[in-house]
Protein backbone atom coordinates (compact mmCIF):
# COMPACT_ATOMS: atom_id res chain seq x y z
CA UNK A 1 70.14 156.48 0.77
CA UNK A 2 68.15 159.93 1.51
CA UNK A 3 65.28 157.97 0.72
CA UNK A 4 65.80 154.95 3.75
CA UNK A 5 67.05 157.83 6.01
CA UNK A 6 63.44 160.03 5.52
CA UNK A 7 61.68 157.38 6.32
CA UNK A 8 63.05 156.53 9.02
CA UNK A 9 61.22 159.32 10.45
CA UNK A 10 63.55 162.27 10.55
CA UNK A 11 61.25 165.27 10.57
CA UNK A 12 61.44 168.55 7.31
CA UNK A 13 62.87 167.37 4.19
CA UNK A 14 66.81 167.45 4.59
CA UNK A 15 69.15 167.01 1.80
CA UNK A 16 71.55 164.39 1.27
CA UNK A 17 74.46 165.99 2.93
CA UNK A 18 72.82 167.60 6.02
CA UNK A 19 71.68 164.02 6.40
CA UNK A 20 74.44 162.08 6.30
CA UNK A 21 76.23 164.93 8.29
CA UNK A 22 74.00 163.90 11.05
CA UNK A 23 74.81 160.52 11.03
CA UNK A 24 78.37 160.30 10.11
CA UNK A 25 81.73 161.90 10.46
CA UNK A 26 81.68 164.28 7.05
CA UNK A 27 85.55 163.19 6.19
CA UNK A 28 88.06 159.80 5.83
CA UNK A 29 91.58 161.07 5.36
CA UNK A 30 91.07 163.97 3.19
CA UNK A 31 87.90 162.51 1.48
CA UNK A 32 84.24 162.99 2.18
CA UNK A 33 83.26 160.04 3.98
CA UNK A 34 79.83 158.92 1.77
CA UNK A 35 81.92 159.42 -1.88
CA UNK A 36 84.49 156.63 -0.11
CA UNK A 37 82.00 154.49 0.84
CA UNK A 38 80.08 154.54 -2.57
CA UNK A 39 83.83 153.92 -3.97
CA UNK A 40 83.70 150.92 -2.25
CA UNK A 41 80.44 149.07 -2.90
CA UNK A 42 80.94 148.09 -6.44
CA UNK A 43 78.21 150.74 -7.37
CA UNK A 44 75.68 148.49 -5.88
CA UNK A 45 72.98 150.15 -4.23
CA UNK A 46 71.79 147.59 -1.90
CA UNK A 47 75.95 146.92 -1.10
CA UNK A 48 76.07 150.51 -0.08
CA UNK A 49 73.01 149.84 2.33
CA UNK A 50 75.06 147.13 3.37
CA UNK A 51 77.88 148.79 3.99
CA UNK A 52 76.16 151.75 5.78
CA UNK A 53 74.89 148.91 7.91
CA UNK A 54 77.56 147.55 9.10
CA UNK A 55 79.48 150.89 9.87
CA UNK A 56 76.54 152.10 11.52
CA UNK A 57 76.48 148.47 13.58
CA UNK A 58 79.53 149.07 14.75
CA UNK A 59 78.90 152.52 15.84
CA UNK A 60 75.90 151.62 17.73
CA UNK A 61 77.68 148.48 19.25
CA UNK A 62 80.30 151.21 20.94
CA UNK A 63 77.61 153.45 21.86
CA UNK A 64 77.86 155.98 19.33
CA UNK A 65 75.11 158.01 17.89
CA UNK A 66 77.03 159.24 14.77
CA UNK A 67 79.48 156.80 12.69
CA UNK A 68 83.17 157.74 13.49
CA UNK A 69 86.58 156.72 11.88
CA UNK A 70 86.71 153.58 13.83
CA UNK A 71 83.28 152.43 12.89
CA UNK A 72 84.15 152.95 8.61
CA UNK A 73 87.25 151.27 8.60
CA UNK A 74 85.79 148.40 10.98
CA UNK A 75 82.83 148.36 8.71
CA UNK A 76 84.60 148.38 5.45
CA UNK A 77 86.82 145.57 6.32
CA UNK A 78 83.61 143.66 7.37
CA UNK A 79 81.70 144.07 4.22
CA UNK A 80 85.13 143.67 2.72
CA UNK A 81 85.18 140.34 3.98
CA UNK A 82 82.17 139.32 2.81
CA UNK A 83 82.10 140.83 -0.25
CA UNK A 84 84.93 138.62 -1.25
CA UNK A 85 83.32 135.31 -0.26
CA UNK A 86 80.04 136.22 -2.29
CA UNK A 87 81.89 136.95 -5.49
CA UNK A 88 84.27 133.92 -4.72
CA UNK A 89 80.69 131.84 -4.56
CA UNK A 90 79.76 134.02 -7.87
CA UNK A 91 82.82 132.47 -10.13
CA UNK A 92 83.27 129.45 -8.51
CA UNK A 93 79.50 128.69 -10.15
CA UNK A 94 80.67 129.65 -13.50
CA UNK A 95 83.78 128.84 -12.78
CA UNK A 96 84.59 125.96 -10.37
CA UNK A 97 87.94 125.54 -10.83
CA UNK A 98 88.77 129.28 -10.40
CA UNK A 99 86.69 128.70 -6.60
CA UNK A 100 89.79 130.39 -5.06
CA UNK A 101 91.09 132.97 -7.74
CA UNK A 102 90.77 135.73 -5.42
CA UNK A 103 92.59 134.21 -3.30
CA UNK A 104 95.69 134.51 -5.52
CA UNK A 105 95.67 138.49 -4.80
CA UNK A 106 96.25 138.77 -1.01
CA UNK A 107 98.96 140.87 -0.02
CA UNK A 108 99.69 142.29 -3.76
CA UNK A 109 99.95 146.06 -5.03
CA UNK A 110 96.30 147.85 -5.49
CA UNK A 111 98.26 148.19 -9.37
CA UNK A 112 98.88 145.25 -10.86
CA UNK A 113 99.65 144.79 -14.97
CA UNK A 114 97.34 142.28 -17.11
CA UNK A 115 100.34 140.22 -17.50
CA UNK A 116 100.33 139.29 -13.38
CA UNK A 117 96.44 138.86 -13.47
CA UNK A 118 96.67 136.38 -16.25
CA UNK A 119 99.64 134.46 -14.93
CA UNK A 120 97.11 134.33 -11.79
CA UNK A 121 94.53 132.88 -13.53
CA UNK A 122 96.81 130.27 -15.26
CA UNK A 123 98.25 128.89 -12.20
CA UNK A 124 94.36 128.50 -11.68
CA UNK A 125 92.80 127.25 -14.81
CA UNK A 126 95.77 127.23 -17.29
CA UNK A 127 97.21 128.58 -20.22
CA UNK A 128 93.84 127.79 -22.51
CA UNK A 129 91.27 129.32 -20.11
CA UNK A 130 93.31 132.34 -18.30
CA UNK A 131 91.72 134.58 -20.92
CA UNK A 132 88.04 133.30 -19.78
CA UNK A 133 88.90 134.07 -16.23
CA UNK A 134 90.87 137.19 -16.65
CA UNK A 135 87.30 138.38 -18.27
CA UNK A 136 84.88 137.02 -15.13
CA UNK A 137 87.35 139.09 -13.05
CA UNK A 138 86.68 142.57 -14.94
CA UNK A 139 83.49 141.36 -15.15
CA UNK A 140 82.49 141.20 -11.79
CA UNK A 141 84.32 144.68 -11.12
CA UNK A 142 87.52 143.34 -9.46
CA UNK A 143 89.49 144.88 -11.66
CA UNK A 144 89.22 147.92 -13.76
CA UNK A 145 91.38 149.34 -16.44
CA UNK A 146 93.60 152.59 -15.89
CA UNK A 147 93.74 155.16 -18.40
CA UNK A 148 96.52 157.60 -18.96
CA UNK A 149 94.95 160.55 -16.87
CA UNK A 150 95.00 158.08 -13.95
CA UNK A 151 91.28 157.17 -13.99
CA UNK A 152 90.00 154.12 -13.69
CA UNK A 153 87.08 152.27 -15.69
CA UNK A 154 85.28 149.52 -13.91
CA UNK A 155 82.79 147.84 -15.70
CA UNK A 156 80.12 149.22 -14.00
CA UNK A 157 81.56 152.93 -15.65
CA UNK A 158 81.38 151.24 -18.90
CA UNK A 159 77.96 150.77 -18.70
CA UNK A 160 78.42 146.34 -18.43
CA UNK A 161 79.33 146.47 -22.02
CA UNK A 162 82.26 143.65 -21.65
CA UNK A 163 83.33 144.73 -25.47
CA UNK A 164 84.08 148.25 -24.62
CA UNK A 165 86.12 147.29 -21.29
CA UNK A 166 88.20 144.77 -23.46
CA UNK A 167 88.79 147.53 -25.67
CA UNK A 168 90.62 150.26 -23.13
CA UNK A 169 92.51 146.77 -22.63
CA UNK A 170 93.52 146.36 -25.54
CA UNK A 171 94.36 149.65 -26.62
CA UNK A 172 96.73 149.74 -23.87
CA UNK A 173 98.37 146.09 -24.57
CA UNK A 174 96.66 143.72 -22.50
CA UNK A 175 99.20 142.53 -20.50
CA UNK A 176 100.96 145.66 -20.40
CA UNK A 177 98.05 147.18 -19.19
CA UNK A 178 97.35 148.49 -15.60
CA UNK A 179 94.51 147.72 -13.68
CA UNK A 180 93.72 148.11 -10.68
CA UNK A 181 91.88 146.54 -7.66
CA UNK A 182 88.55 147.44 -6.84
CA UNK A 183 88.75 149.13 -3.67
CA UNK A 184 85.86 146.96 -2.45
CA UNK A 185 88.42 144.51 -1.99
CA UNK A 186 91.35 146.13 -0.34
CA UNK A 187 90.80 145.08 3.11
CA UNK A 188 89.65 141.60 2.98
CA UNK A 189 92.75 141.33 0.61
CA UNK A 190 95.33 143.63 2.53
CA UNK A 191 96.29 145.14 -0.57
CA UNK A 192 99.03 147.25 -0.44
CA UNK A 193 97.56 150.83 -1.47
């Protein structure tokens, strides 16, 4: 992100932070504001461009020269949005029958146990291929496992090694497990936080 901002001709050589001080609002509700976007771009680099973009679209459509509260949260729930139909077009190739599996999640706790993903993803693809699906969605980072001290391990933090995600599953039960949604997700699916 420094990177695309410097050459985009601002003038010395600025660190990160005085840079995105400059062009946004340093804070979200207690967090600093580029730490909750990253949070929310699956650790994508070219989704956090994305997302940069479209909070800084929204800024510039209302006249603003820095990004502002409004402009994140209208921007989030944009990329949100569209996040959601690109992964739904990412499964449903692997996975047709599972085309609306996110779908199933709307409205539901940001905390849900493996047991309620997998009875998800039966009503989907049944009883024999639940377990298939319940892996595409850790997979794809819509889920991640909790661990005791409250952190959460997204396959992206396990490097994409599927074995070593399954295994803070199973260590923890599988169904009894908590997981939680990928706040990349949140808005598009109103999830209640």
């Amino acid at each position: 992100m420094r990177r695309r901002f410097v050459h985009t001709g601002v003038e010395g050589d600025p660190d990160f932070e005085e840079l995105w001080r400059q062009i946004c609002r340093t804070h979200i509700r207690g967090e600093e504001s580029s730490q909750y976007l990253i949070e929310r771009c699956l650790m994508r680099p070219r989704s956090l461009i994305e997302l940069v973009g479209y909070c800084r679209s929204h800024a510039v459509n209302f006249g603003r020269e820095k990004i502002e509260l409004d402009d994140i949260e209208q921007g989030e729930e944009d990329f949100s949005v569209e996040l959601l139909t690109n992964i739904g077009f990412e499964i449903r190739d692997v996975f047709p029958s599972a085309k609306d599996v996110l779908y199933e999640f709307l409205e539901t706790p940001v905390h849900l146990s493996g047991h309620d993903i997998l009875e998800a993803a039966s009503r989907l693809v049944g009883e024999e291929k639940k377990g298939e699906l319940f892996e595409r969605l850790l997979w794809y980072g819509i889920f991640g496992v909790v661990r005791e001290d409250e952190r959460v391990t997204y396959i992206y933090d396990a490097r994409y090694d599927m074995q070593r995600l399954l295994g803070l599953a199973s260590r923890r039960g599988k169904e009894d497990a908590m997981f939680r949604l990928n706040p990349a997700f949140w808005k598009a699916l109103e999830a209640q936080a």
